[in-house]
Protein backbone atom coordinates (compact mmCIF):
# COMPACT_ATOMS: atom_id res chain seq x y z
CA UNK A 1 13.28 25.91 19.35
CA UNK A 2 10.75 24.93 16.27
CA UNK A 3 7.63 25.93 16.10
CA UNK A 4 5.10 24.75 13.88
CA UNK A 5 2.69 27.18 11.98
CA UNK A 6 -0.93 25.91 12.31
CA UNK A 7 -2.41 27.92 9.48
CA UNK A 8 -0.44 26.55 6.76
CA UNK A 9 -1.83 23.76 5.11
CA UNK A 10 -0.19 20.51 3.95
CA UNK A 11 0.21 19.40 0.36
CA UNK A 12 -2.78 16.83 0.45
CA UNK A 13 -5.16 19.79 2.27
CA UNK A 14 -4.24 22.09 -0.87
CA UNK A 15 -5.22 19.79 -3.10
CA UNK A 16 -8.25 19.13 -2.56
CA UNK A 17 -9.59 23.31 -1.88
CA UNK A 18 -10.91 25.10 -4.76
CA UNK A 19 -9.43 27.98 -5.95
CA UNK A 20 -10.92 30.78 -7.99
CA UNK A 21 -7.65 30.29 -10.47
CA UNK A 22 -7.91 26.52 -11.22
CA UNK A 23 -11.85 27.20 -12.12
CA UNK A 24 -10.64 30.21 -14.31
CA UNK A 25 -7.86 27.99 -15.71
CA UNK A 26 -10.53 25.48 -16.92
CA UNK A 27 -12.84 28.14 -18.53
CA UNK A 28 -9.31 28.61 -20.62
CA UNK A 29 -8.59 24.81 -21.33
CA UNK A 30 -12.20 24.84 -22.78
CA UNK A 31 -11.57 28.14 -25.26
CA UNK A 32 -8.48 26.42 -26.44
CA UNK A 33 -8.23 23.96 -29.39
CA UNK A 34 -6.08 21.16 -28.49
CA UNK A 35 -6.36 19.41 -31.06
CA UNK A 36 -4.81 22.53 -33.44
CA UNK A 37 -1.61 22.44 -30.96
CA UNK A 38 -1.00 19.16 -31.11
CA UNK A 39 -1.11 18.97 -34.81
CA UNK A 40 1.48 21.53 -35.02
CA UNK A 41 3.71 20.04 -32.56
CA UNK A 42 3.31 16.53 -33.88
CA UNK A 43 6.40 17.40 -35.92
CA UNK A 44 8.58 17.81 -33.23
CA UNK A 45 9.70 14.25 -32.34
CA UNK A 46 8.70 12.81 -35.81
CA UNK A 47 12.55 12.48 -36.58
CA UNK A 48 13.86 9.42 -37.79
CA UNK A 49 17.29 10.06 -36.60
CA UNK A 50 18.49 9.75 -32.95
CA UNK A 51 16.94 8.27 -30.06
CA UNK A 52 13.18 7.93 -29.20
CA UNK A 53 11.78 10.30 -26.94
């Protein structure tokens, strides 16, 4: 027999709660200095040869 478990909540209901770690996780994304990471991993698909990524 199935059963379904009332406290769990869907995809959609979990996305839309707000969670102590996704605030902490964007007092990180503001320490960090994107634009310094992206300059050193520009030169990973600047490659001439092979296929585009």
């Amino acid at each position: 027999m199935s059963w379904k478990n009332l406290k769990q909540t869907t995809l959609v209901d979990a996305m839309f709660i707000e969670h102590d770690a996704l605030k902490e996780l964007d007092d990180v994304h503001e320490l960090i200095d994107w634009s310094r990471i992206e300059n050193l991993l520009a030169a990973l698909h600047a490659s001439t040869r092979g296929q585009k990524a």
